[in-house]
N, C-alpha and C. Protein backbone atom coordinates (compact mmCIF):
# COMPACT_ATOMS: atom_id res chain seq x y z
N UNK A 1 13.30 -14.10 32.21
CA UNK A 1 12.99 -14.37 30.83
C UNK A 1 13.65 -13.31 29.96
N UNK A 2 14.05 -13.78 28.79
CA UNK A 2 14.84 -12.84 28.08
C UNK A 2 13.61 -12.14 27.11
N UNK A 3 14.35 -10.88 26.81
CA UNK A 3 12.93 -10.00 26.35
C UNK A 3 13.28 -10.58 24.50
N UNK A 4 12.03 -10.34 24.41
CA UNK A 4 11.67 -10.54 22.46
C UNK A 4 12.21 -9.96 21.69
N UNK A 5 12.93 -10.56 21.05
CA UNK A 5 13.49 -9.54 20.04
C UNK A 5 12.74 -8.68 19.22
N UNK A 6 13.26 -7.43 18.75
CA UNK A 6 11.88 -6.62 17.78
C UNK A 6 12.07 -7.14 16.54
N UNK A 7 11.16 -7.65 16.12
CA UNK A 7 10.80 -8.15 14.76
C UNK A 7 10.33 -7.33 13.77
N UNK A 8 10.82 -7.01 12.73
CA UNK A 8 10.15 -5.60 11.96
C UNK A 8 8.79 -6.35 11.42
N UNK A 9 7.71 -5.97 11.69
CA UNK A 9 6.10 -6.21 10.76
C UNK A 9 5.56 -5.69 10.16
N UNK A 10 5.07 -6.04 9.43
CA UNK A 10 4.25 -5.25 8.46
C UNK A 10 2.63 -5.89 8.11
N UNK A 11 1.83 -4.69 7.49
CA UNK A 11 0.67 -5.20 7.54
C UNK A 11 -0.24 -4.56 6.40
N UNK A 12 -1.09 -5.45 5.78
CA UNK A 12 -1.76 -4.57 4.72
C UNK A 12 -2.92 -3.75 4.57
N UNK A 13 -2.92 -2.98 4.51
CA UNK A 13 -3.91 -1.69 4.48
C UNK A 13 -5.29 -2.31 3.97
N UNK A 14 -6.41 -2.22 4.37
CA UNK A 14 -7.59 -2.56 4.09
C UNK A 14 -8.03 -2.07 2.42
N UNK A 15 -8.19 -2.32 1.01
CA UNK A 15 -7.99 -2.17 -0.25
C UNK A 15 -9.48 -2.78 -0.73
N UNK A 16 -10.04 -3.61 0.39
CA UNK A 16 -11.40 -4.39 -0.33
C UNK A 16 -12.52 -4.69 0.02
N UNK A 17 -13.45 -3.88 0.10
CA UNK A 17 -14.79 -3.91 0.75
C UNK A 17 -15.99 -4.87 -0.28
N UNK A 18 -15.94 -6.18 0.56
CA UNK A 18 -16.97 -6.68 -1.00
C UNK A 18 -18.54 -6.75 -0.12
N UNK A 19 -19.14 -6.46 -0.97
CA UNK A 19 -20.69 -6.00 -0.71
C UNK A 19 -21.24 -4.82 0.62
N UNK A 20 -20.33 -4.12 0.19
CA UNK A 20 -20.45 -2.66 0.98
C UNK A 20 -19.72 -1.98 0.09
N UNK A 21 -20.20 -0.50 0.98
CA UNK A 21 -19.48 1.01 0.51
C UNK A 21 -18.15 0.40 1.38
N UNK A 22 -17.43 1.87 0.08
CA UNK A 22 -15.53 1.56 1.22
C UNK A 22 -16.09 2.46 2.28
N UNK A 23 -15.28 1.69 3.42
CA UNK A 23 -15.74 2.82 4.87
C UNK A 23 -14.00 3.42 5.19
N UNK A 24 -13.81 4.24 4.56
CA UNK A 24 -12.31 5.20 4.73
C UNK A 24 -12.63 5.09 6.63
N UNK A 25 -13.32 5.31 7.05
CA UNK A 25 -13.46 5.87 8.72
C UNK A 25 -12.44 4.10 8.97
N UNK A 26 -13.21 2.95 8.62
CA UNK A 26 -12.28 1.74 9.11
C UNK A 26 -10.91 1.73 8.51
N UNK A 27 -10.24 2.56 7.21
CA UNK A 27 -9.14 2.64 6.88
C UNK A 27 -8.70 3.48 8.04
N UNK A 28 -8.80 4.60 8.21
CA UNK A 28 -8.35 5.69 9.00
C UNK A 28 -7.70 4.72 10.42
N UNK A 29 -8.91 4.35 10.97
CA UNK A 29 -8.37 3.46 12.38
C UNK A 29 -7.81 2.84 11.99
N UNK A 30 -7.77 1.97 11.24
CA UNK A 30 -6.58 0.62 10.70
C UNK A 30 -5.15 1.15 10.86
N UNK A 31 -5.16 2.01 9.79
CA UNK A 31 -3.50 2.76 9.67
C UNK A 31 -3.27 3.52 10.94
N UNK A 32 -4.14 4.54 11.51
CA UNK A 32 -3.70 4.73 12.92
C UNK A 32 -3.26 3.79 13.77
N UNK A 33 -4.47 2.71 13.97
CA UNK A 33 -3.77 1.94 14.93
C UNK A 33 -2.78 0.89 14.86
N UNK A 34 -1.99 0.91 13.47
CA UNK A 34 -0.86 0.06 13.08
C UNK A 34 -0.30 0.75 13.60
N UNK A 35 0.29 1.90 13.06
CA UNK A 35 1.34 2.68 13.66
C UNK A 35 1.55 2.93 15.24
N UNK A 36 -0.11 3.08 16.07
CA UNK A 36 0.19 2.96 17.95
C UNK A 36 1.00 1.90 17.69
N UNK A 37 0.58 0.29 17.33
CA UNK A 37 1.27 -0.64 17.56
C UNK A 37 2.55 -0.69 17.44
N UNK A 38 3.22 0.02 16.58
CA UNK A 38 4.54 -0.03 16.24
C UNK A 38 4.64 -1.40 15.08
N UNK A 39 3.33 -1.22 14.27
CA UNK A 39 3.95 -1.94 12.79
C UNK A 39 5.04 -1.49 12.38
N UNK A 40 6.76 -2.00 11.39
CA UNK A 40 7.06 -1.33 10.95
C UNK A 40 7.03 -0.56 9.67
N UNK A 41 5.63 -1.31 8.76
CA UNK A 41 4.98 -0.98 7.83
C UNK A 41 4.03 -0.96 7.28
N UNK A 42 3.38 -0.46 6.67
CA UNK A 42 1.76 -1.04 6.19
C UNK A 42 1.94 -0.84 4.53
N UNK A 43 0.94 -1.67 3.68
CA UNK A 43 1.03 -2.00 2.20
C UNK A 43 0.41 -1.93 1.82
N UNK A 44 -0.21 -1.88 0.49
CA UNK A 44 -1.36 -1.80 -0.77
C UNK A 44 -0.47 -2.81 -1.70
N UNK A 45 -1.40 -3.23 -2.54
CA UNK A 45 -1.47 -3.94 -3.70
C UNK A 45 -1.68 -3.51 -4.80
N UNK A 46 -1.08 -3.67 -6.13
CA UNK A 46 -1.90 -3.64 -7.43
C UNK A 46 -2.36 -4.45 -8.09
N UNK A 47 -4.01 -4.03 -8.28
CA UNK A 47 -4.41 -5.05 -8.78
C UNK A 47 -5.71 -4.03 -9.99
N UNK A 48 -5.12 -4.18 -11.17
CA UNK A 48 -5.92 -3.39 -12.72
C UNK A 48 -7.27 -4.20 -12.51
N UNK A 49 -7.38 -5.78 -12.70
CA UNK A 49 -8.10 -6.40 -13.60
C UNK A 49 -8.44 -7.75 -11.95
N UNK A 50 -9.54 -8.02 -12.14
CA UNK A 50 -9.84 -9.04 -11.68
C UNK A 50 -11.42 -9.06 -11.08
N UNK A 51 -11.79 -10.00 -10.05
CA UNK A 51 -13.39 -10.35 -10.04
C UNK A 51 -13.98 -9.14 -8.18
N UNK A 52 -13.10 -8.81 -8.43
CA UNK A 52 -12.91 -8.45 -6.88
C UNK A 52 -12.64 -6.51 -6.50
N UNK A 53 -13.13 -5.81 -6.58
CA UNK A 53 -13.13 -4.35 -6.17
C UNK A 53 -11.99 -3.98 -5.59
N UNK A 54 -10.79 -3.21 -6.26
CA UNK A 54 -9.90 -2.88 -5.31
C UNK A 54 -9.22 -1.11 -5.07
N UNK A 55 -9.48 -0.78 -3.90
CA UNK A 55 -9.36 0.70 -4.30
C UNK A 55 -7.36 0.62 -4.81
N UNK A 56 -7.16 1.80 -5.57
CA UNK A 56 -5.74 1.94 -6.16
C UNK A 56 -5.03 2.07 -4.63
N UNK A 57 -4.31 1.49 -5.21
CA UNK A 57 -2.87 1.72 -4.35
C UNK A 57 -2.06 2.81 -3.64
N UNK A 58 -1.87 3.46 -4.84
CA UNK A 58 -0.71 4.96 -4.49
C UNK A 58 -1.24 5.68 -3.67
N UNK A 59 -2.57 5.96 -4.11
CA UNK A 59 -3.67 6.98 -3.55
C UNK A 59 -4.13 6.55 -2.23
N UNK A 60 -4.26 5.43 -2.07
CA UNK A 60 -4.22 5.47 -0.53
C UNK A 60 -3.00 5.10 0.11
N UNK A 61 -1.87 5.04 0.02
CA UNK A 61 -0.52 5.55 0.36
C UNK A 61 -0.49 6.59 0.60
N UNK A 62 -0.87 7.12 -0.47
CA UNK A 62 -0.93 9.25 -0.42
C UNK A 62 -2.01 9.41 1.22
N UNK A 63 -3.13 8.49 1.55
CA UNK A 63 -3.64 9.05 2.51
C UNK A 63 -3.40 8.79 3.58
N UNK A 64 -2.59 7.49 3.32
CA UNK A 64 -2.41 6.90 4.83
C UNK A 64 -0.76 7.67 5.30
N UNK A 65 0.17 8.23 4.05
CA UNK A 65 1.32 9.31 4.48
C UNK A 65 0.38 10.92 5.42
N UNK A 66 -0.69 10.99 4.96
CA UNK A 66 -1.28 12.75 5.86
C UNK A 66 -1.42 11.71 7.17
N UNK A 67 -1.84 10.82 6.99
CA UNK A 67 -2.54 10.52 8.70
C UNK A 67 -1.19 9.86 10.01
N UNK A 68 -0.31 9.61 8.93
CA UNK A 68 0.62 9.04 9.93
C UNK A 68 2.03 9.74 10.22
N UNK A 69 2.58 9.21 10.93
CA UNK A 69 4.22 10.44 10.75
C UNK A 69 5.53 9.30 10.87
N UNK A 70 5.35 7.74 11.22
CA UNK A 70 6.51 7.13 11.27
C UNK A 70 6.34 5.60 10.56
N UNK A 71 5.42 5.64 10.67
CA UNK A 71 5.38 3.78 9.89
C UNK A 71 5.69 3.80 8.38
N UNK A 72 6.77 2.80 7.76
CA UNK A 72 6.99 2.74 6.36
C UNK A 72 5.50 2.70 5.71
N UNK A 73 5.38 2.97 4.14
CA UNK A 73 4.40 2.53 3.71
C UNK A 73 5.11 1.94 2.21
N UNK A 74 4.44 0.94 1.62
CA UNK A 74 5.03 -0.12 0.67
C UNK A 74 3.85 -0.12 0.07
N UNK A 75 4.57 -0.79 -1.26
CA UNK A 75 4.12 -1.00 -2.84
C UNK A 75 4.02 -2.79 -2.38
N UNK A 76 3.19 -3.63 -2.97
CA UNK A 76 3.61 -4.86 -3.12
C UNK A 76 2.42 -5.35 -4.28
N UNK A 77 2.62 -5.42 -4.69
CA UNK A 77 3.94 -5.26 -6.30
C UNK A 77 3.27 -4.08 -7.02
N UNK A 78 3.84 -3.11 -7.82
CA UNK A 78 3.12 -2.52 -8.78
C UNK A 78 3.44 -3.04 -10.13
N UNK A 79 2.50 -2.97 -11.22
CA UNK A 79 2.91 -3.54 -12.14
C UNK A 79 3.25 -2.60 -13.13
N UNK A 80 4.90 -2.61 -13.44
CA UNK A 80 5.60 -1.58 -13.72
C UNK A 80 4.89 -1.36 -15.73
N UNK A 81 4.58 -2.54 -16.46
CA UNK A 81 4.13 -2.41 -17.18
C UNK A 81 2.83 -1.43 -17.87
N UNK A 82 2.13 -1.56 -16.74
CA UNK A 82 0.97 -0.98 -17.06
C UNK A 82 0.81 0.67 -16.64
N UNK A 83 2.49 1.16 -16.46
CA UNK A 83 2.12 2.72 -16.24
C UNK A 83 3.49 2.97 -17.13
N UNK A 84 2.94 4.55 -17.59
CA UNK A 84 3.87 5.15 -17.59
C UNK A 84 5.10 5.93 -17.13
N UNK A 85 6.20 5.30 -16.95
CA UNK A 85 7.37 5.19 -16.68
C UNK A 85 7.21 6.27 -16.11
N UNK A 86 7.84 7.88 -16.66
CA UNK A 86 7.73 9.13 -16.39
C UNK A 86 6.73 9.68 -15.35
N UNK A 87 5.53 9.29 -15.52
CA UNK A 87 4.53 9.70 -14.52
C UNK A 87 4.74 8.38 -13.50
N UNK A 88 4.47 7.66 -13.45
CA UNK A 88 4.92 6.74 -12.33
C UNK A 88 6.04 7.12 -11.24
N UNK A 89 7.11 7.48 -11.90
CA UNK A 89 8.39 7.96 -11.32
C UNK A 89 8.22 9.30 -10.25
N UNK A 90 7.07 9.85 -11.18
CA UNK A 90 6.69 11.43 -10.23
C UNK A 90 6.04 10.91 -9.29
N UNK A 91 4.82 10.11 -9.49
CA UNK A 91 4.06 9.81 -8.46
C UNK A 91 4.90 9.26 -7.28
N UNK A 92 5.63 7.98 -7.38
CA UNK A 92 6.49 7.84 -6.30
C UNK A 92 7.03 8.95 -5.84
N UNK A 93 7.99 9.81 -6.27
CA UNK A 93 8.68 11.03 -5.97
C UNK A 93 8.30 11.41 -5.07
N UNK A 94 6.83 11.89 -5.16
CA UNK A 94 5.94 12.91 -5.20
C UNK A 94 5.55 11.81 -3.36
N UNK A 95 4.66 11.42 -3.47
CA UNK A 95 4.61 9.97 -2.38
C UNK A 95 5.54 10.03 -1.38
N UNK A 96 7.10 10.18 -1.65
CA UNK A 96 8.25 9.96 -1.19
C UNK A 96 8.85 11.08 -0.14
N UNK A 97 8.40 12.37 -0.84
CA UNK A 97 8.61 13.27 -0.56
C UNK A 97 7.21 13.76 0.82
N UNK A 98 5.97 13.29 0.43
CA UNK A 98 4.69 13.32 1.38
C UNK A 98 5.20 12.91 2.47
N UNK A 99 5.70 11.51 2.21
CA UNK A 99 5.86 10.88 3.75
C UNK A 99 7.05 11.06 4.52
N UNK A 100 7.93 12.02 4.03
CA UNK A 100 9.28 12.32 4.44
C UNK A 100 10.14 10.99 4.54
N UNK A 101 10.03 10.36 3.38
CA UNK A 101 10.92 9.68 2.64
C UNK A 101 10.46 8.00 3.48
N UNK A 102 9.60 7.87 3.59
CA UNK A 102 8.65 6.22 4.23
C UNK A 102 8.54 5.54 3.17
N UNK A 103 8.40 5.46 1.91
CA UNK A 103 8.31 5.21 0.99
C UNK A 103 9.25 3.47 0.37
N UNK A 104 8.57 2.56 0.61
CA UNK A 104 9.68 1.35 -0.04
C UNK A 104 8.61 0.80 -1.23
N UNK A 105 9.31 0.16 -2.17
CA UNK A 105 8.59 0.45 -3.93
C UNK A 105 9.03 -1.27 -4.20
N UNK A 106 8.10 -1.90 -4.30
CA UNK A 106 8.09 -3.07 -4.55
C UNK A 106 7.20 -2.91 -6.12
N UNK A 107 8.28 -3.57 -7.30
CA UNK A 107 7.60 -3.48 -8.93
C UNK A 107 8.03 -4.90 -9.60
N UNK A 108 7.03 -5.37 -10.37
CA UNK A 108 6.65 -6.19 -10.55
C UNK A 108 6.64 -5.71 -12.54
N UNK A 109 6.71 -7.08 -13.07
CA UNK A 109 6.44 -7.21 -14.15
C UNK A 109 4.96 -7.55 -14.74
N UNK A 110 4.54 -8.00 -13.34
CA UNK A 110 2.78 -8.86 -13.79
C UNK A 110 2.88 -10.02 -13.47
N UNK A 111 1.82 -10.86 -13.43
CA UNK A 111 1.29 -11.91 -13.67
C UNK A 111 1.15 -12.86 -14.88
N UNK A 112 0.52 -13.89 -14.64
CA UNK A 112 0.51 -15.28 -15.43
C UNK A 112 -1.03 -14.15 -16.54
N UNK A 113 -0.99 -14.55 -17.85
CA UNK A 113 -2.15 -13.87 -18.43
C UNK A 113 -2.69 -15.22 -18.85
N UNK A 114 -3.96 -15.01 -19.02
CA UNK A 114 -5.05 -16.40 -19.12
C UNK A 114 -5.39 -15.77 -20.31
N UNK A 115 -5.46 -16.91 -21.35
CA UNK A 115 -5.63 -16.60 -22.80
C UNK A 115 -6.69 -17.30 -22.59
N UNK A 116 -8.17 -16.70 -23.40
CA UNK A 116 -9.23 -17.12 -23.98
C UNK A 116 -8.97 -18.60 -25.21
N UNK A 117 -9.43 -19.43 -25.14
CA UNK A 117 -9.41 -20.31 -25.87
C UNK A 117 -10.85 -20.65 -26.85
């Protein structure tokens, strides 16, 4: 049998605990054990506004770069609108530089906006 090709994967970081506390201890194993697996990335979301609890993004990028040493970590999507340019730019930097350069930046303009009628 011919062996499998490696498929690069990726996977998204746990961001939403609904009707519980966040349990960081189930983040911690999550992102550890992506990386045993040989994910070749793990992701967060942005999400400002909606019905649903979501911890920020960057910041747990920032935690899941101390705990790991080789798996990419990704943006999917940030919404480039709603930050400031300048500080945004550091924060990635800054992110970029944590994870010894793991860092891939997926930005977004936003979403559909629902006007009140």
């Amino acid at each position: 049998m011919a062996p499998t090709p490696n498929v690069p994967l990726g996977i998204a970081i746990p961001q939403v605990f609904l009707d519980q506390p966040v349990d960081m201890e189930l983040v911690q194993r999550f992102v550890t054990r992506a990386e045993e697996l040989e994910y070749q990335s793990i992701w967060v979301q942005e999400r400002l506004m909606g019905d649903t609890p979501t911890l920020e993004g960057l910041s747990l990028l920032c935690y899941a770069a101390a705990i790991t040493k080789k798996v990419r970590l990704g943006t999917s999507v940030l919404v480039a609108p709603d930050h400031n340019p300048a500080h945004l730019a550091k924060q990635l930097s800054t992110l970029d530089n944590m994870s010894d350069g793991r860092l891939t930046i997926g930005i977004g303009l936003g979403g559909r906006l629902q006007h009140a009628q």
